[in-house]
Protein backbone atom coordinates (compact mmCIF):
# COMPACT_ATOMS: atom_id res chain seq x y z
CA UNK A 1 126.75 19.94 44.30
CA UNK A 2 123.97 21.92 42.98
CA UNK A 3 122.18 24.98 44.34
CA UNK A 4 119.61 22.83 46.30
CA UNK A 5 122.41 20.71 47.70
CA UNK A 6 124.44 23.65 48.73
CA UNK A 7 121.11 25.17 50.11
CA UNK A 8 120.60 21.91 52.20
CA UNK A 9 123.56 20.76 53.41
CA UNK A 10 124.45 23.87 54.85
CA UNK A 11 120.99 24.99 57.05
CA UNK A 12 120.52 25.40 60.87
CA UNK A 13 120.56 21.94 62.58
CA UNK A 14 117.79 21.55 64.81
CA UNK A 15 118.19 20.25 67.96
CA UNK A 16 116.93 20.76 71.61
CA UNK A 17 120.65 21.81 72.70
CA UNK A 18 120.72 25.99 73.74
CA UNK A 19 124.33 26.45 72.66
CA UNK A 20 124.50 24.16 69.26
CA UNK A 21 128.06 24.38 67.05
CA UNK A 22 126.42 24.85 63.45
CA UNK A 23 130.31 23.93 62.64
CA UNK A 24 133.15 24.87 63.98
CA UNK A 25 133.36 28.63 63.85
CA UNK A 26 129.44 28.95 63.99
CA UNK A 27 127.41 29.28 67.08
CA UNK A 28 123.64 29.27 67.07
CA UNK A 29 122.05 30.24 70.51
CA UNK A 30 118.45 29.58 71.51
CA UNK A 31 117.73 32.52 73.16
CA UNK A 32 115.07 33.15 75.19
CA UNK A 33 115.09 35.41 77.72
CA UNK A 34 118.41 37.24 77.73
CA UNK A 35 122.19 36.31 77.16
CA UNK A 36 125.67 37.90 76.82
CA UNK A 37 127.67 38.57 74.20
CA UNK A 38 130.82 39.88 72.54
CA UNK A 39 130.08 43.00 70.92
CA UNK A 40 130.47 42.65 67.32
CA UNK A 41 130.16 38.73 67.12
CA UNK A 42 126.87 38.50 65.63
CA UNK A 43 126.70 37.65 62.45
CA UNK A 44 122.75 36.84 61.70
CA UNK A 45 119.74 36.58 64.13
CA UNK A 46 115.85 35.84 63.45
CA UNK A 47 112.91 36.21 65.72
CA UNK A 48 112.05 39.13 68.21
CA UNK A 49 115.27 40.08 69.26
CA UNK A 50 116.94 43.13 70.44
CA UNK A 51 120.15 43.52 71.36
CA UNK A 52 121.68 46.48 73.73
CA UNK A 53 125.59 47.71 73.81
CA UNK A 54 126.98 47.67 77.41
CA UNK A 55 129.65 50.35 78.44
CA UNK A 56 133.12 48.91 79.30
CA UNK A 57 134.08 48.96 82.80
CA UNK A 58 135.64 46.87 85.32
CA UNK A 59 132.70 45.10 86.67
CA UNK A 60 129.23 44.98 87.33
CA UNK A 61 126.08 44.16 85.09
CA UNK A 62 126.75 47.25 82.72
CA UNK A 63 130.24 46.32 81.95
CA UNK A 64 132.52 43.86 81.20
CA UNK A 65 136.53 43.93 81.10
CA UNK A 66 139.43 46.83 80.84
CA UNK A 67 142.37 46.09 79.37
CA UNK A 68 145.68 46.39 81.20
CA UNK A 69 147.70 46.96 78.11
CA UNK A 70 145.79 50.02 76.41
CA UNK A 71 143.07 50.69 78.79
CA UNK A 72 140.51 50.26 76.72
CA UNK A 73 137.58 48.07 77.43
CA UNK A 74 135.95 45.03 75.39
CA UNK A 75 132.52 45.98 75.06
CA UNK A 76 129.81 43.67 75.55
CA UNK A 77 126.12 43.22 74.46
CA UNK A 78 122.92 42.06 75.78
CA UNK A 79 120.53 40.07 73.57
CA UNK A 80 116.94 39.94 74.91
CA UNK A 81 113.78 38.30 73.55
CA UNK A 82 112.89 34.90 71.78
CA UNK A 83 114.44 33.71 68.25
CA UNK A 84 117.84 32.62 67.01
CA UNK A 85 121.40 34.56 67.12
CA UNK A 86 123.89 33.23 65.19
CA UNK A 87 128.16 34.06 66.47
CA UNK A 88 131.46 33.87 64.89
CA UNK A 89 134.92 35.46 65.90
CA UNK A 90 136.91 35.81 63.07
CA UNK A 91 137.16 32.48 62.05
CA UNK A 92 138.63 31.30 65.79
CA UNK A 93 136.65 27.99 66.70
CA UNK A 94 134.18 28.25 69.16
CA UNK A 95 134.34 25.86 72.50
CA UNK A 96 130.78 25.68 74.18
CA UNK A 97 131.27 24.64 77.40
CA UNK A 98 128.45 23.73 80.29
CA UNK A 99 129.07 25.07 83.70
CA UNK A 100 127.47 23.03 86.74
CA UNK A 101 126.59 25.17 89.83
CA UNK A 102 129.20 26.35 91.82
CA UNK A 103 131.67 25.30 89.10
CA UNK A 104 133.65 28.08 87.67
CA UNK A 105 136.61 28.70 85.05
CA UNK A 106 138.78 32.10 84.14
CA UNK A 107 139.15 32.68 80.83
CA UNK A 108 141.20 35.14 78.94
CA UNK A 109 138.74 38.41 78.05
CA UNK A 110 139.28 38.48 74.39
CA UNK A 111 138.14 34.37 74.31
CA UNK A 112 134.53 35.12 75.72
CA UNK A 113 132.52 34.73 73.04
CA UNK A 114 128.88 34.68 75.03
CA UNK A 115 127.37 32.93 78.37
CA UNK A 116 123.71 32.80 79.75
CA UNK A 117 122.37 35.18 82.36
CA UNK A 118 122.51 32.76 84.77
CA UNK A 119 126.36 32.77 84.72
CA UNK A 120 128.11 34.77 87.45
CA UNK A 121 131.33 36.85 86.19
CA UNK A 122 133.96 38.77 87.80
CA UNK A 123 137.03 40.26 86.62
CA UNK A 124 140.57 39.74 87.70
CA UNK A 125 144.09 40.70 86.85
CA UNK A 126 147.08 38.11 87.00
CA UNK A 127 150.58 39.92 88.17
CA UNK A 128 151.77 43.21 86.51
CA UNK A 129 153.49 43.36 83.27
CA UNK A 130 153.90 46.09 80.39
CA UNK A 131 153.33 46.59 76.75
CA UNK A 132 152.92 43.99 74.21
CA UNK A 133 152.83 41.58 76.59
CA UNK A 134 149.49 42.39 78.64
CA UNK A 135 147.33 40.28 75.95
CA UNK A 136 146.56 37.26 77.99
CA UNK A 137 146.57 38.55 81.99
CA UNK A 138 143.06 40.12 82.43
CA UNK A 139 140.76 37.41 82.63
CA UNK A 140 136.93 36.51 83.43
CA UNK A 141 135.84 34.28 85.99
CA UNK A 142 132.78 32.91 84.78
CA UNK A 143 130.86 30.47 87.53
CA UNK A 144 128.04 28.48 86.60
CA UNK A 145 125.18 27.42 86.51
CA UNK A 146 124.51 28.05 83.25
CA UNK A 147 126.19 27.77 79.59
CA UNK A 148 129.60 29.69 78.24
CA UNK A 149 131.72 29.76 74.80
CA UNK A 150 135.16 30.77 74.18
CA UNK A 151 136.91 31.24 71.43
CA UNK A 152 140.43 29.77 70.65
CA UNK A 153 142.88 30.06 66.87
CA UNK A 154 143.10 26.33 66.00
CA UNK A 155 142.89 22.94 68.60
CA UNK A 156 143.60 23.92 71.60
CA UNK A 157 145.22 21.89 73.86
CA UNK A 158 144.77 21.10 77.87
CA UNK A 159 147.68 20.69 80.09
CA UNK A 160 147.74 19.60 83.54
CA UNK A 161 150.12 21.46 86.20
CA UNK A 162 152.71 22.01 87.16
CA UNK A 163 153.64 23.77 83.49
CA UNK A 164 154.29 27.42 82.62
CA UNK A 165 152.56 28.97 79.30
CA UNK A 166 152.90 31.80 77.11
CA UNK A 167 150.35 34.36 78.23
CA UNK A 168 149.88 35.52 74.33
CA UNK A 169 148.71 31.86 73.82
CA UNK A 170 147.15 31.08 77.09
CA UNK A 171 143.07 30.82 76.95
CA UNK A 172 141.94 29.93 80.22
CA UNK A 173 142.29 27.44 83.29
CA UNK A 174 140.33 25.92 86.35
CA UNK A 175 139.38 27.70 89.09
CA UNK A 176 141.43 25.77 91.42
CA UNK A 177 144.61 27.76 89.86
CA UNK A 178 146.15 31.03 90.82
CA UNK A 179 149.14 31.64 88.18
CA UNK A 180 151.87 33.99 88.73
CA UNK A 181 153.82 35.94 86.04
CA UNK A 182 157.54 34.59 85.60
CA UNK A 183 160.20 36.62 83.87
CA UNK A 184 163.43 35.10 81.98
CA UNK A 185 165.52 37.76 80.84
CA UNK A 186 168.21 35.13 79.58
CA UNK A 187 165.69 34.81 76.56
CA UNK A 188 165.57 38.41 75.49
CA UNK A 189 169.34 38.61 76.59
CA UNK A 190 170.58 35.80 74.12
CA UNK A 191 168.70 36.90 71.07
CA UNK A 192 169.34 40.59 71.90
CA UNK A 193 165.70 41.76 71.45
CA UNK A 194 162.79 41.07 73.47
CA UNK A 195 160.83 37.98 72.97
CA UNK A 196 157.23 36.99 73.94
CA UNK A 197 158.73 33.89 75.46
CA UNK A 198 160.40 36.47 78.04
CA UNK A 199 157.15 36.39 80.13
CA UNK A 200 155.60 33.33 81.20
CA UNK A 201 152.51 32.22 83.42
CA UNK A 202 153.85 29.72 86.17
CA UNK A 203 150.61 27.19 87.20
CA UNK A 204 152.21 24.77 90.06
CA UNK A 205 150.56 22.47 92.38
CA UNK A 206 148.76 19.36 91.06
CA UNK A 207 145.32 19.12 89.90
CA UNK A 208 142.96 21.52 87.17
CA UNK A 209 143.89 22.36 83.59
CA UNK A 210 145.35 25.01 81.16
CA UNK A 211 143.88 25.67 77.90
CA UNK A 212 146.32 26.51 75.34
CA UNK A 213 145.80 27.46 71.84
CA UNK A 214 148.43 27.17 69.02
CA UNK A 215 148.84 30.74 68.07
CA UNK A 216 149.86 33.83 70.32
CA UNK A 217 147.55 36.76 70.32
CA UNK A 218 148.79 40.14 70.01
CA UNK A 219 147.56 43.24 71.69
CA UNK A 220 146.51 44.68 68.17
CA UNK A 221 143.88 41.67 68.30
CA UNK A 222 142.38 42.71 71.85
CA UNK A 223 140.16 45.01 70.91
């Protein structure tokens, strides 16, 4: 194609949506007002924007979620004012999703890309384990009304319980589900080292979903 083409083809859609997928690994937000986002995931704005860092913590308005494995926090930052602010996680493909009121998912802290003010969010910690293996167990429940997007390495894919997941690959689930951490030694035992498959997140009862991506996310990229 030539320059014009290229120019063309590749410009902001415009549409009336507030969340709108410019492709896959591109998210263009409407803001106006004030949202949240992941520090670090914007990538071009326009209009009268400002945007303000927010201190890691455990909870609260200022902060946003402490990891178990290295106890440091994923910083956050809120964008205020009227205009355009364009997101992208290195290259992980972004899932807008559309909360009704009252309806809520938990999502793994690293896979929060952004969500409107009117989202409520708390933090929460699934079982107790060590090292490598805390990617995955500190999550974010995020309860609507109101707009999200998380981020996931490839297709994910939804399961239905009863099924047990890798934590390293597991991006969130309904609220209706309260996992538990199982561990099979007989994995690290019969390969003599430890493996991430040692550790797994049990969801049983009927009903709800698991999102799970095709990759397994190591604690070097939670921060």
């Amino acid at each position: 194609m030539d320059l014009q083409e290229f120019v063309t083809s590749n410009e902001p859609d415009e549409s009336s949506a507030r969340f709108e997928l410019e492709n896959s690994k591109l998210l263009d937000i409407e803001v106006e007002g004030s949202i949240m986002t992941k520090a670090g995931a914007m990538v071009a704005h326009d209009g009268n924007l400002s945007f303000t860092g927010k201190s890691s913590a455990e909870g609260g308005i200022t902060g946003f979620i402490k990891q178990a494995a290295t106890s440091e926090g994923t910083p956050v930052m809120e964008v205020e004012g009227q205009g355009h602010v364009y997101l992208a996680d290195q290259g992980k493909r972004i899932q807008p999703l559309a909360l009704e009121e009252g309806e809520a998912i938990s999502v793994n802290g690293n896979d929060v890309l952004a969500f409107e003010n009117s989202v409520d969010y708390s933090i929460g910690t699934i079982g107790s384990i060590g090292g490598a293996q805390a990617a995955g167990l500190t999550n974010v429940y995020l309860t609507g009304p109101g707009h999200v997007a998380i981020t996931t390495h490839g297709d994910p894919i939804v399961l239905q319980p009863p099924i047990k997941t890798d934590p390293s690959a597991t991006v969130a689930w309904s609220d209706n589900l309260s996992p538990s951490i199982d561990t099979n030694r007989s994995l690290s035992d019969a390969i003599g080292q430890s493996s991430g498959e040692r550790y797994q997140m049990n969801f049983s009862g009927t009903g709800g979903f698991v999102v799970v991506q095709p990759y397994e996310e190591g604690p070097q990229e939670q921060i």
